[in-house]
Protein backbone atom coordinates (compact mmCIF):
# COMPACT_ATOMS: atom_id res chain seq x y z
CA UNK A 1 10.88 -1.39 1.10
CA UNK A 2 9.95 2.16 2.35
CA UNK A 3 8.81 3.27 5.87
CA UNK A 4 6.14 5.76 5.68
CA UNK A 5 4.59 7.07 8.99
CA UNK A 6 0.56 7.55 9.09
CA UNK A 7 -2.21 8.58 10.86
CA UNK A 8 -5.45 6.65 10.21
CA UNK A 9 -8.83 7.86 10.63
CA UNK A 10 -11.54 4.89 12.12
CA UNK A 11 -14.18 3.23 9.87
CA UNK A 12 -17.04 1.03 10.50
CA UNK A 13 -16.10 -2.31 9.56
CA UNK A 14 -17.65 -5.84 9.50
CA UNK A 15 -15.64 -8.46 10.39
CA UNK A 16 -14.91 -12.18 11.57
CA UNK A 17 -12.39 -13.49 14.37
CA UNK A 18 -11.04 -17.43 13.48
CA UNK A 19 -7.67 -19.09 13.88
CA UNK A 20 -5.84 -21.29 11.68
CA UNK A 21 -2.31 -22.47 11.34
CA UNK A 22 -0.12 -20.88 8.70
CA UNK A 23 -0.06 -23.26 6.12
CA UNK A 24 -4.56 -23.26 6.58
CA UNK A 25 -4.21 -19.39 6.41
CA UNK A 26 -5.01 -18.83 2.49
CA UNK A 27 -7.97 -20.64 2.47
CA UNK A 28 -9.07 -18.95 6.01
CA UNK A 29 -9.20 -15.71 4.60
CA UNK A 30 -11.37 -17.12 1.20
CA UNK A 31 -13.59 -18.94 3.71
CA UNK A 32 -13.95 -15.58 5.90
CA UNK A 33 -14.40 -13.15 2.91
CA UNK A 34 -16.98 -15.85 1.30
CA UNK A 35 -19.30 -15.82 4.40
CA UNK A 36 -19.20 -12.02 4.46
CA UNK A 37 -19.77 -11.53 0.80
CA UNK A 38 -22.89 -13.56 1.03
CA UNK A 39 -23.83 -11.67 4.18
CA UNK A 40 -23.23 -8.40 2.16
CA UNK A 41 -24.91 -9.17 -1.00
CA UNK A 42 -28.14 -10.94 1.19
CA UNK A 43 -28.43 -7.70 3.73
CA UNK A 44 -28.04 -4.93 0.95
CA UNK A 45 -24.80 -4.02 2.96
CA UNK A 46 -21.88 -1.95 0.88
CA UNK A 47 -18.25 -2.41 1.33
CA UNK A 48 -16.97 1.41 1.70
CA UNK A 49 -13.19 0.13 1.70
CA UNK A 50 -11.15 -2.45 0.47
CA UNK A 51 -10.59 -5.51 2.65
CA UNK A 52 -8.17 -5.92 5.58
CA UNK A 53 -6.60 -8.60 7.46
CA UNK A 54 -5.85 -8.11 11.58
CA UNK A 55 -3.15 -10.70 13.36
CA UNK A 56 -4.10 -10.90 16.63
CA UNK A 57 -1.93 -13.08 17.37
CA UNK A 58 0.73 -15.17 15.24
CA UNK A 59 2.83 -18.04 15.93
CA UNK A 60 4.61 -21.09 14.36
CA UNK A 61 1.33 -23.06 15.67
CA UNK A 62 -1.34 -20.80 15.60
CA UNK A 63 -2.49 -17.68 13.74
CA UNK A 64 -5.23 -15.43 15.88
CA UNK A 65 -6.91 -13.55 12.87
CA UNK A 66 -10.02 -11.16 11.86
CA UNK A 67 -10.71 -10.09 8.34
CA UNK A 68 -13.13 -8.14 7.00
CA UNK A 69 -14.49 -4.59 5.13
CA UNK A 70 -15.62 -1.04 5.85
CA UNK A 71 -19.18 -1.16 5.25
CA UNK A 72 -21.90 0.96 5.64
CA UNK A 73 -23.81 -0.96 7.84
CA UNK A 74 -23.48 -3.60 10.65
CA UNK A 75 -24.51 -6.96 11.39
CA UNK A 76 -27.16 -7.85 14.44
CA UNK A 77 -25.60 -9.52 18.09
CA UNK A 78 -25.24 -12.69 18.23
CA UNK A 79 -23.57 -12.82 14.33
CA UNK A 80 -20.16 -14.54 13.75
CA UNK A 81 -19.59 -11.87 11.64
CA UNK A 82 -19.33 -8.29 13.99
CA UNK A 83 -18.73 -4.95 13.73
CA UNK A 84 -16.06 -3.20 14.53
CA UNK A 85 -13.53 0.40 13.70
CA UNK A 86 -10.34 -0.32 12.03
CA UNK A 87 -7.22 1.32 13.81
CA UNK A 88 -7.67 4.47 14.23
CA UNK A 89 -4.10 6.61 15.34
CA UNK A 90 -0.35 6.54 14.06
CA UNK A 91 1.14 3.29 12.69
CA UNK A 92 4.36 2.46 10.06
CA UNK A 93 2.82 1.48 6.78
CA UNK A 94 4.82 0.11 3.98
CA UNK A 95 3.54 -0.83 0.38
CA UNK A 96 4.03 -4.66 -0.54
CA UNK A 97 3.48 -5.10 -4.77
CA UNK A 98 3.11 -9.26 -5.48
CA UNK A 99 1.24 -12.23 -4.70
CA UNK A 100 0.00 -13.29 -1.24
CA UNK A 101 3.07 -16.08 -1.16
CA UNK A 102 5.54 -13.42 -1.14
CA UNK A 103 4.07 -10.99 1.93
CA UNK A 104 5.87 -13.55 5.25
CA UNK A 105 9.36 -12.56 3.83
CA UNK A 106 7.63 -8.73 3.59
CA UNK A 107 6.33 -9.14 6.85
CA UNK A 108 9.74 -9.97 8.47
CA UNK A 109 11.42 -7.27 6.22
CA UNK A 110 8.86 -4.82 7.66
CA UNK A 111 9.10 -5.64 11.00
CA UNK A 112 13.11 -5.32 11.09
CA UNK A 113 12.36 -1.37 9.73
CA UNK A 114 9.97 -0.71 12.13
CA UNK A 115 12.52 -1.84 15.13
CA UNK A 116 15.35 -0.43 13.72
CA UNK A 117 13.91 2.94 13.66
CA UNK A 118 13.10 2.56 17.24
CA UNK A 119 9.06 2.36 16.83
CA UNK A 120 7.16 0.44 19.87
CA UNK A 121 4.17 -1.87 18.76
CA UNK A 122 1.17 -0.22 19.78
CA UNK A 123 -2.03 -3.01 18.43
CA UNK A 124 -2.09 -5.68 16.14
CA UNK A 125 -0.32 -5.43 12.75
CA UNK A 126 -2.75 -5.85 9.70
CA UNK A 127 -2.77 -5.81 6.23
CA UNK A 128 -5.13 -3.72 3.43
CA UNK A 129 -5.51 -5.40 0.21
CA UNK A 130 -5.87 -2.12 -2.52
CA UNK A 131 -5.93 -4.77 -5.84
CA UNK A 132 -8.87 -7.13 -5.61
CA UNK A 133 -7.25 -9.97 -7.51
CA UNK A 134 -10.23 -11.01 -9.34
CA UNK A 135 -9.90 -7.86 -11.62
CA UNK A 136 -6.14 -7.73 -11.71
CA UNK A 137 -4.57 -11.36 -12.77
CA UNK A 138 -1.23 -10.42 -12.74
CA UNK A 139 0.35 -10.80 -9.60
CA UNK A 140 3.41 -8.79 -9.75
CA UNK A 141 0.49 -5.24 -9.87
CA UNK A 142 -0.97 -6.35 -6.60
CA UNK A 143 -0.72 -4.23 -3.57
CA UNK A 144 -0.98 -4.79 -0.13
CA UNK A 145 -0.03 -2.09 2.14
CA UNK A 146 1.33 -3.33 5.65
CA UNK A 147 0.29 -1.63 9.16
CA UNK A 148 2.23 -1.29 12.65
CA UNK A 149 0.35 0.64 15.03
CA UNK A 150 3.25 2.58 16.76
CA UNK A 151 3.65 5.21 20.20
């Protein structure tokens, strides 16, 4: 696995805040993503990115997540589903290529680059999913690229 060093530029997003435990968290992110595709495809509203995944928070009893897409338009107050910008300033990205099981062991892989090379946490870590999985079915070509926010 490969440390690269980024600079990310904000987007308008759409998004929705839950918990779950880690075991519940597959299905947490298919619930999420359901309820903002239909809120999408209902409101005319386009995805301008691929998805992303936010961890708040994570523990061995609790996972503090949003998920959600750059679109081109947001939702009215009030909504479960919100807007807001994804990260916008320097983070360590690295490039994960396999299913979804496979990205906890990436995650702690990741995270003991990142401290090694003396980087201090500066937001939330989150995920980007590049392959949508419904048009690639083989596993071992999916990408998800991995974000620290760093000083």
């Amino acid at each position: 696995m490969d440390l690269t060093i980024v600079t990310l530029e904000p987007k308008p997003a759409i998004a929705i805040r839950d918990t779950c435990t880690a075991d519940e968290l597959g299905d947490k992110f298919g619930e999420i993503y359901r309820e903002i595709g239909v809120y999408m495809k209902v409101n005319s509203v386009n995805m301008t990115g691929p998805p992303f995944g936010i961890y708040h928070a994570y523990s061995a009893d609790s996972i503090d997540l949003e998920a959600g897409y750059p679109a081109d338009s947001i939702p009215p107050e009030g909504s479960r589903i919100h807007s807001i910008s994804t990260y916008d300033g320097k983070a360590a990205m690295s490039e994960f290529r396999g299913h979804y099981d496979g990205l906890s062991a990436a995650w702690k892989e990741f995270a003991e680059l990142v401290d090694n090379a003396g980087y201090k946490l500066a937001g939330p870590c989150f995920e980007v999913y590049i392959t949508d999985p419904f048009k690639e079915p083989d596993t071992d070509k999916w990408i998800t690229e991995l974000y620290t926010p760093i000083e």
